[in-house]
PDB file of N, CA and C in Angstrom:
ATOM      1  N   UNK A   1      83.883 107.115  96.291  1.00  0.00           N
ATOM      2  CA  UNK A   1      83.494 106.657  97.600  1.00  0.00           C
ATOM      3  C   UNK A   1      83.501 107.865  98.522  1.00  0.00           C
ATOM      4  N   UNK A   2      82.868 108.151  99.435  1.00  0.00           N
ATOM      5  CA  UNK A   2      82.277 108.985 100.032  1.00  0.00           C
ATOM      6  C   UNK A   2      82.928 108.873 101.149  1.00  0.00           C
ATOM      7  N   UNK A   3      82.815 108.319 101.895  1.00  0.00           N
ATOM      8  CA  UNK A   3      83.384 108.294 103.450  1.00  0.00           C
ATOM      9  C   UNK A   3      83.515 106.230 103.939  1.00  0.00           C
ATOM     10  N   UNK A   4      84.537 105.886 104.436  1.00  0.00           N
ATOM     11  CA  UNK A   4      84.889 104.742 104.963  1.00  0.00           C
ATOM     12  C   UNK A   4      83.758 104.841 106.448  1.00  0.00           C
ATOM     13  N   UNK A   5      83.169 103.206 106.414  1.00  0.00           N
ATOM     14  CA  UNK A   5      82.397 103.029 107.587  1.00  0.00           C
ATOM     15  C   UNK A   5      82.877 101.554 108.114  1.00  0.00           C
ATOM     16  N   UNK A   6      83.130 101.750 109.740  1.00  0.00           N
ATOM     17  CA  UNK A   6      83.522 101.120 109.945  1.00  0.00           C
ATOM     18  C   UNK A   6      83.052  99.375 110.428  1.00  0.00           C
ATOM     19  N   UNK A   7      82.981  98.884 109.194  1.00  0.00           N
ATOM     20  CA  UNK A   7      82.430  97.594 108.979  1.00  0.00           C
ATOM     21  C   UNK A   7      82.998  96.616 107.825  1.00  0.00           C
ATOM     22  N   UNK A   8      83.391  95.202 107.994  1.00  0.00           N
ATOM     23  CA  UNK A   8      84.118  94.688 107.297  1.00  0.00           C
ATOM     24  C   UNK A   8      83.316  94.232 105.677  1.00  0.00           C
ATOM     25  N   UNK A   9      82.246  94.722 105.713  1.00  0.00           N
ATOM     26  CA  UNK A   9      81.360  94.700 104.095  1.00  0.00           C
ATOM     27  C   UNK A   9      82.179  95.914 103.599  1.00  0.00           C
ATOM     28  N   UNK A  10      82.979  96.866 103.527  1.00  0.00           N
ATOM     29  CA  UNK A  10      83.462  97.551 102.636  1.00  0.00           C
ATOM     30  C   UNK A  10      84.810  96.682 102.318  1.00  0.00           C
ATOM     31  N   UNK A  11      84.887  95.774 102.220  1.00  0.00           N
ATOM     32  CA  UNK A  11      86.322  95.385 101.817  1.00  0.00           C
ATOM     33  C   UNK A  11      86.027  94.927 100.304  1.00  0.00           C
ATOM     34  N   UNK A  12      84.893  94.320 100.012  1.00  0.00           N
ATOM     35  CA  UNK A  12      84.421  93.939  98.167  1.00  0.00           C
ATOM     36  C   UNK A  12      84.223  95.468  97.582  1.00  0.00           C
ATOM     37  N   UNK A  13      83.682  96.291  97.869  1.00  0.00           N
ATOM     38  CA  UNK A  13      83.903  97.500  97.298  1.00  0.00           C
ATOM     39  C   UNK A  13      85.083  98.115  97.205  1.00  0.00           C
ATOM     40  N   UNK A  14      86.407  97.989  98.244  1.00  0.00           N
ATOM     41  CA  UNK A  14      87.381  98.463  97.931  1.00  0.00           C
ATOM     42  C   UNK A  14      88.203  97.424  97.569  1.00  0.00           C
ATOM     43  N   UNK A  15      88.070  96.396  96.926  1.00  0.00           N
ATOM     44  CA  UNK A  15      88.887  95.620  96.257  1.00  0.00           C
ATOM     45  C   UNK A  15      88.608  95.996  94.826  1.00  0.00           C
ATOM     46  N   UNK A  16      87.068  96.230  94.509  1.00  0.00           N
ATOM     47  CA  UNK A  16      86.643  96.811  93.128  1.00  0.00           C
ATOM     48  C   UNK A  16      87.644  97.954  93.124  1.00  0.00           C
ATOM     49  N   UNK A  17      87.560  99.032  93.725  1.00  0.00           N
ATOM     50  CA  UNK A  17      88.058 100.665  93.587  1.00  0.00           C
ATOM     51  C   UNK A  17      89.416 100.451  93.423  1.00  0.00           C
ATOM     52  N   UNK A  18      90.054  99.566  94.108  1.00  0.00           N
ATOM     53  CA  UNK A  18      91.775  99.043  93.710  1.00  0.00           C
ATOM     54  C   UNK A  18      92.189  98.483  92.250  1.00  0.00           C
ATOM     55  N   UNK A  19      90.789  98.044  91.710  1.00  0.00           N
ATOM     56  CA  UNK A  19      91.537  97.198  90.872  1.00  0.00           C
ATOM     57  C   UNK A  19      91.005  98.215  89.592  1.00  0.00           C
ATOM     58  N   UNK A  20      90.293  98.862  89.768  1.00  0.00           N
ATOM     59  CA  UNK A  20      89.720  99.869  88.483  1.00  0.00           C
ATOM     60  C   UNK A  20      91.276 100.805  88.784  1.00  0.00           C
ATOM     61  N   UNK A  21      91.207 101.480  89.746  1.00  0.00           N
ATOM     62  CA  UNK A  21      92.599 102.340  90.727  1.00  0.00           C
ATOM     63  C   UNK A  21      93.598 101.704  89.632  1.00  0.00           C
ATOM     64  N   UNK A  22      93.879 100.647  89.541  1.00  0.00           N
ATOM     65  CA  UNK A  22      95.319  99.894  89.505  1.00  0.00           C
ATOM     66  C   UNK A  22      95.201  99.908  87.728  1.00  0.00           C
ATOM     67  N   UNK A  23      94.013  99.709  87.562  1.00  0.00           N
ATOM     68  CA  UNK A  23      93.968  99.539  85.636  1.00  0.00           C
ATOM     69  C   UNK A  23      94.298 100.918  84.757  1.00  0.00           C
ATOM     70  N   UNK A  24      93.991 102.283  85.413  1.00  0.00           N
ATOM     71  CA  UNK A  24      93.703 103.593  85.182  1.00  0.00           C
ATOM     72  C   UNK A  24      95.561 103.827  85.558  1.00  0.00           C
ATOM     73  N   UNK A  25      95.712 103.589  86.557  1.00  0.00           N
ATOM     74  CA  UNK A  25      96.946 104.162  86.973  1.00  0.00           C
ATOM     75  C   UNK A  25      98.365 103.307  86.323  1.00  0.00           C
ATOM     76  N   UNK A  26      97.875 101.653  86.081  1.00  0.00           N
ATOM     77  CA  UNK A  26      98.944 101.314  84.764  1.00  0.00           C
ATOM     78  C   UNK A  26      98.882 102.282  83.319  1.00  0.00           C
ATOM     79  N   UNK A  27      97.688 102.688  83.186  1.00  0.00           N
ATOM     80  CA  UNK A  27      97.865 103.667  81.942  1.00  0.00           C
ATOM     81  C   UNK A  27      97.901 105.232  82.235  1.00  0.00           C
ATOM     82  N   UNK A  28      98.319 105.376  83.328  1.00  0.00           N
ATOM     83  CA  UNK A  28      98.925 106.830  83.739  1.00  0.00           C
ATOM     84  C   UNK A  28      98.067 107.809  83.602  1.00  0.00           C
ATOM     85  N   UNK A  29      96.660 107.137  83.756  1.00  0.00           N
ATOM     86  CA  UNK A  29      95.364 108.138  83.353  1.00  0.00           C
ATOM     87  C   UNK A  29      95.543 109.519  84.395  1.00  0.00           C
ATOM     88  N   UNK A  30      94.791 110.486  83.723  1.00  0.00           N
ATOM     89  CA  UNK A  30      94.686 111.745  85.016  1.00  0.00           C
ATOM     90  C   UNK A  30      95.689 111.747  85.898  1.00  0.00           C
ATOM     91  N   UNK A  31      96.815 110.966  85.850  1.00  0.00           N
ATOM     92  CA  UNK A  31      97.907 111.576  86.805  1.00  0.00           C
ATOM     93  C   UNK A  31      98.760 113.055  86.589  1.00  0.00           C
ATOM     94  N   UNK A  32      98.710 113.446  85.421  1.00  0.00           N
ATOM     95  CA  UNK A  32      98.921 114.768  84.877  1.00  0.00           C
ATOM     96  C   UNK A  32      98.376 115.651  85.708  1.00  0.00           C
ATOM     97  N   UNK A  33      97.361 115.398  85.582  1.00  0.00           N
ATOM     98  CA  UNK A  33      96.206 116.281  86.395  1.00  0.00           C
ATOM     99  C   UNK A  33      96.637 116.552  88.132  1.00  0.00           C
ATOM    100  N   UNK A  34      96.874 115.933  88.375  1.00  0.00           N
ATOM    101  CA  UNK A  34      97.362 115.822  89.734  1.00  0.00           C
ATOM    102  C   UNK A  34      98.645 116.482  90.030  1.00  0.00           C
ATOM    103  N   UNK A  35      99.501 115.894  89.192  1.00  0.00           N
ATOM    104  CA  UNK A  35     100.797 116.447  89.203  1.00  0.00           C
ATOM    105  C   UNK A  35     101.191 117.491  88.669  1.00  0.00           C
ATOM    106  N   UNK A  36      99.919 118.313  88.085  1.00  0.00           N
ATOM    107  CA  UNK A  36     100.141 119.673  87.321  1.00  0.00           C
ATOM    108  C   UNK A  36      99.559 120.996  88.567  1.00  0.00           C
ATOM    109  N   UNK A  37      98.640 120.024  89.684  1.00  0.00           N
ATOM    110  CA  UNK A  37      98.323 120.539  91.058  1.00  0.00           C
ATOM    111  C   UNK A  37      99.411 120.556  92.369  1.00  0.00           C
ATOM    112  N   UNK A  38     100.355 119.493  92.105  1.00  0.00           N
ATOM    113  CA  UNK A  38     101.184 120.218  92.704  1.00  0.00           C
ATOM    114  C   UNK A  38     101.712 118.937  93.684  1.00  0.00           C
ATOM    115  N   UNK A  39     101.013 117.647  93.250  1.00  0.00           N
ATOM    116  CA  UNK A  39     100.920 116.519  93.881  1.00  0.00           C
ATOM    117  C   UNK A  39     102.353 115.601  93.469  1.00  0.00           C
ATOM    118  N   UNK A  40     102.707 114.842  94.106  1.00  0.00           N
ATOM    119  CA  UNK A  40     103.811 114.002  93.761  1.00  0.00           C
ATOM    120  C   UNK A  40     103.767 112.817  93.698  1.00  0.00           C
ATOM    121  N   UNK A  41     104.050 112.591  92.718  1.00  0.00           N
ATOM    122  CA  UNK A  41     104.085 111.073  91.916  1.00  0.00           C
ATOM    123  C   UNK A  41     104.281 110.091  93.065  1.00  0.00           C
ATOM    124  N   UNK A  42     105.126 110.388  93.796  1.00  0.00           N
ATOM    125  CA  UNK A  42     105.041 109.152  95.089  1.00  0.00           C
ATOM    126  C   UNK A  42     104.074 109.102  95.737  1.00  0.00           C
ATOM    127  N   UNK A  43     103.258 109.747  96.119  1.00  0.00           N
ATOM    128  CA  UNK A  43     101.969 110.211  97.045  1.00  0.00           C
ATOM    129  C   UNK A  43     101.018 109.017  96.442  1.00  0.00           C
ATOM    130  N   UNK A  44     101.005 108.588  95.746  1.00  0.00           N
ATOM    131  CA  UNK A  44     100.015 107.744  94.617  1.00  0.00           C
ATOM    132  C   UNK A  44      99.958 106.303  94.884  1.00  0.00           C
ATOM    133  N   UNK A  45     101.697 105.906  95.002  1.00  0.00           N
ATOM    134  CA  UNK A  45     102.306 104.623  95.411  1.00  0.00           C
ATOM    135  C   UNK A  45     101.482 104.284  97.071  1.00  0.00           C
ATOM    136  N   UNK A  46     102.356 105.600  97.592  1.00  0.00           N
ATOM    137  CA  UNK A  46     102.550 105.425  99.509  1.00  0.00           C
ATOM    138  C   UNK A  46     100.952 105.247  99.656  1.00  0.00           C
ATOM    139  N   UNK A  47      99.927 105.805  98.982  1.00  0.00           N
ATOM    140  CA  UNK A  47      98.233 105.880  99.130  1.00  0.00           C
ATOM    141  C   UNK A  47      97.897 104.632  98.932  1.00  0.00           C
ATOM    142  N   UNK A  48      98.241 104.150  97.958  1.00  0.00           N
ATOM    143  CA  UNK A  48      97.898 102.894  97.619  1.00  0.00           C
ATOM    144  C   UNK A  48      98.208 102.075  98.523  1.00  0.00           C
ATOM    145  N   UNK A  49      99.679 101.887  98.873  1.00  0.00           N
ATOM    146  CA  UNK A  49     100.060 101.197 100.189  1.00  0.00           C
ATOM    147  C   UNK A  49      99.257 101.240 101.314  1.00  0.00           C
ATOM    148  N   UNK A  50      99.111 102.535 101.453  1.00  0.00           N
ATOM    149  CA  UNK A  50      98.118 102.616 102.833  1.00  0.00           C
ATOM    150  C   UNK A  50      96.861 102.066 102.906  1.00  0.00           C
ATOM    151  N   UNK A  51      96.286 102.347 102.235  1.00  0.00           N
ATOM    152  CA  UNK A  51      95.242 101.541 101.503  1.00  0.00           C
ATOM    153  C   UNK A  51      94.659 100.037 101.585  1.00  0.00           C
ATOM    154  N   UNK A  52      96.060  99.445 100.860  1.00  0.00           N
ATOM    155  CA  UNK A  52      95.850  98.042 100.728  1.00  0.00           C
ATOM    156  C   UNK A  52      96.154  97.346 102.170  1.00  0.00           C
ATOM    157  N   UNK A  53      96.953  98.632 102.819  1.00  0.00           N
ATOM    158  CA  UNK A  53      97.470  97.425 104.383  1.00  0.00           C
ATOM    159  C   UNK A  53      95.940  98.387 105.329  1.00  0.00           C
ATOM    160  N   UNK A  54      95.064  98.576 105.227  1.00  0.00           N
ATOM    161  CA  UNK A  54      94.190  98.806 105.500  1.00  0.00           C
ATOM    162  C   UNK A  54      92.896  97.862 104.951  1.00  0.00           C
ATOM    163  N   UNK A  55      93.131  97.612 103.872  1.00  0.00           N
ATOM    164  CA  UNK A  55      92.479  96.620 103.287  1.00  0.00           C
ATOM    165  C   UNK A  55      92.787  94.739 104.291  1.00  0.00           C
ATOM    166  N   UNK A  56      94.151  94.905 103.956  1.00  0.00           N
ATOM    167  CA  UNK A  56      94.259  93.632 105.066  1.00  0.00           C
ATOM    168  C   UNK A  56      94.063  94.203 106.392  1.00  0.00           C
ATOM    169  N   UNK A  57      93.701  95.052 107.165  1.00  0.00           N
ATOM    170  CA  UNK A  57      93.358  94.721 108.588  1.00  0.00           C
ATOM    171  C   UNK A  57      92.051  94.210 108.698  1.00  0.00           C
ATOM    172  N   UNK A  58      91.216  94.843 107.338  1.00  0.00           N
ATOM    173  CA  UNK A  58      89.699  94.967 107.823  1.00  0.00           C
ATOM    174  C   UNK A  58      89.543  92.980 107.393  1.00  0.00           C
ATOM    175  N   UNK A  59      90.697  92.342 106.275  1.00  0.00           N
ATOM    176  CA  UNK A  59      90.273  91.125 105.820  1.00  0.00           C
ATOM    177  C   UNK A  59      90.779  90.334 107.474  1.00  0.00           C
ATOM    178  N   UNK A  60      91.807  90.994 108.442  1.00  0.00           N
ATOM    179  CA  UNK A  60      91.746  89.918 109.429  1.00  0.00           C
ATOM    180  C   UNK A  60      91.046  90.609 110.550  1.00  0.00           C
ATOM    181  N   UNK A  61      90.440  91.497 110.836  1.00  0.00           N
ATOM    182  CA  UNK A  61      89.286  91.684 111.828  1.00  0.00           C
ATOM    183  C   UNK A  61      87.877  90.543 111.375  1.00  0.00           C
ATOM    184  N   UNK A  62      87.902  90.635 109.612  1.00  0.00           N
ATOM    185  CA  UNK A  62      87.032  89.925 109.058  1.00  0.00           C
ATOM    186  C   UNK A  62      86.994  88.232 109.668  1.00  0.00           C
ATOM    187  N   UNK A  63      87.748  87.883 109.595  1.00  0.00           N
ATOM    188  CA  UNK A  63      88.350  86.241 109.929  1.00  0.00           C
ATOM    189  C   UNK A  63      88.370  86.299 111.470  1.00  0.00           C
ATOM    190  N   UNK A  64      89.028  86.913 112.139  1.00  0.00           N
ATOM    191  CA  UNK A  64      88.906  86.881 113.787  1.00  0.00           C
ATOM    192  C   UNK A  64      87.501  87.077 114.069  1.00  0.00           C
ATOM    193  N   UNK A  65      86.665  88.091 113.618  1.00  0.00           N
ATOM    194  CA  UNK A  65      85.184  88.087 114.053  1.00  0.00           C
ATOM    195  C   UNK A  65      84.340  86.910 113.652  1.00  0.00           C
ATOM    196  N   UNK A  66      84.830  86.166 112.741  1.00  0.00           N
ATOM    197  CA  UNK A  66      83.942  84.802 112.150  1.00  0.00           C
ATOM    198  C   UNK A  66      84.418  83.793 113.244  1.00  0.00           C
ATOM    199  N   UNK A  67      86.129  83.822 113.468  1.00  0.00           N
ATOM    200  CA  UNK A  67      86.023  82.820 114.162  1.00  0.00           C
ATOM    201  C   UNK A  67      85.423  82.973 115.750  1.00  0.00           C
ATOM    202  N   UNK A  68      85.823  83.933 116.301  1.00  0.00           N
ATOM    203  CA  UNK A  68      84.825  84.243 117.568  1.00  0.00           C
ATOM    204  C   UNK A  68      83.768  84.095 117.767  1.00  0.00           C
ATOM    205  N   UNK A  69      82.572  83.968 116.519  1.00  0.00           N
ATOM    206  CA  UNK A  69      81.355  83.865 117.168  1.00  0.00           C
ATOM    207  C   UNK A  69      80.990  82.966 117.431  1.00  0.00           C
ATOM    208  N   UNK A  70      81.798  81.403 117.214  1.00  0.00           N
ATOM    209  CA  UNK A  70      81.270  80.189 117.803  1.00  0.00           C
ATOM    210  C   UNK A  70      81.815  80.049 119.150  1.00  0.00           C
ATOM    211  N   UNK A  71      82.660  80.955 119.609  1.00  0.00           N
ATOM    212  CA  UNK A  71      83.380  81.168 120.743  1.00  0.00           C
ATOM    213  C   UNK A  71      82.602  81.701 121.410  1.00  0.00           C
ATOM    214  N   UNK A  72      81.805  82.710 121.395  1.00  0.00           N
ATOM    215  CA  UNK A  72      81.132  83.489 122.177  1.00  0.00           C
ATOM    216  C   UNK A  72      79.810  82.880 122.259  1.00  0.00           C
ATOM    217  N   UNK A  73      79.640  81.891 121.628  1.00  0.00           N
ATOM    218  CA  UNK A  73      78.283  80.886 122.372  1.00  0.00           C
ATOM    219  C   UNK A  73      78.093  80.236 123.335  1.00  0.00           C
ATOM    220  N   UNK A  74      79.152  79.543 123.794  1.00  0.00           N
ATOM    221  CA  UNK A  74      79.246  79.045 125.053  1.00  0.00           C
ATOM    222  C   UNK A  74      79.585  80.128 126.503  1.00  0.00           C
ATOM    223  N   UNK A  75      79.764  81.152 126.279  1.00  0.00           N
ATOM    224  CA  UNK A  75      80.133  82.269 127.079  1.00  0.00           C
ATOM    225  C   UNK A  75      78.921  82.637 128.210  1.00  0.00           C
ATOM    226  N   UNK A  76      79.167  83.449 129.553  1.00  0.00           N
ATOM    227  CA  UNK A  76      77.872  83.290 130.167  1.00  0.00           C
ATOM    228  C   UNK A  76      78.233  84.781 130.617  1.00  0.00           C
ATOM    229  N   UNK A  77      77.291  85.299 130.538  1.00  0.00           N
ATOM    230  CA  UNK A  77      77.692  86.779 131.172  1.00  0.00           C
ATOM    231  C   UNK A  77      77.249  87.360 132.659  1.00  0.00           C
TER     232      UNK A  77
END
């Protein structure tokens, strides 16, 4: 993935990238690689974390913007 844009359609693509992420990293794939660069095994966890609670903001911006727009019909500007 290239660069995050800020729109709640990247959340099915990064649920894919988590769960390939999560299948590779139960089998400890290429983490060698990383950790032979100089990287630390925790860095991997805390990323992921960050990640996924990033993942839930964009799923409740997702839900607050659905429910608002029947809200913002009756609105008069």
């Amino acid at each position: 993935m290239c660069m995050w844009h800020n729109t709640t359609a990247i959340a099915e693509a990064r649920t894919h990238l988590d769960h390939k992420f999560g299948l590779m990293y139960v089998k400890r794939a290429f983490v060698h690689w990383y950790l032979g660069e100089g990287m630390e095994e925790g860095e991997f966890s805390e990323t992921h974390e960050n990640v996924t609670a990033l993942e839930k903001d964009y799923e409740e911006v997702g839900v607050d913007s659905v429910e608002g727009e029947g809200e913002e019909e009756g609105e008069a500007y």
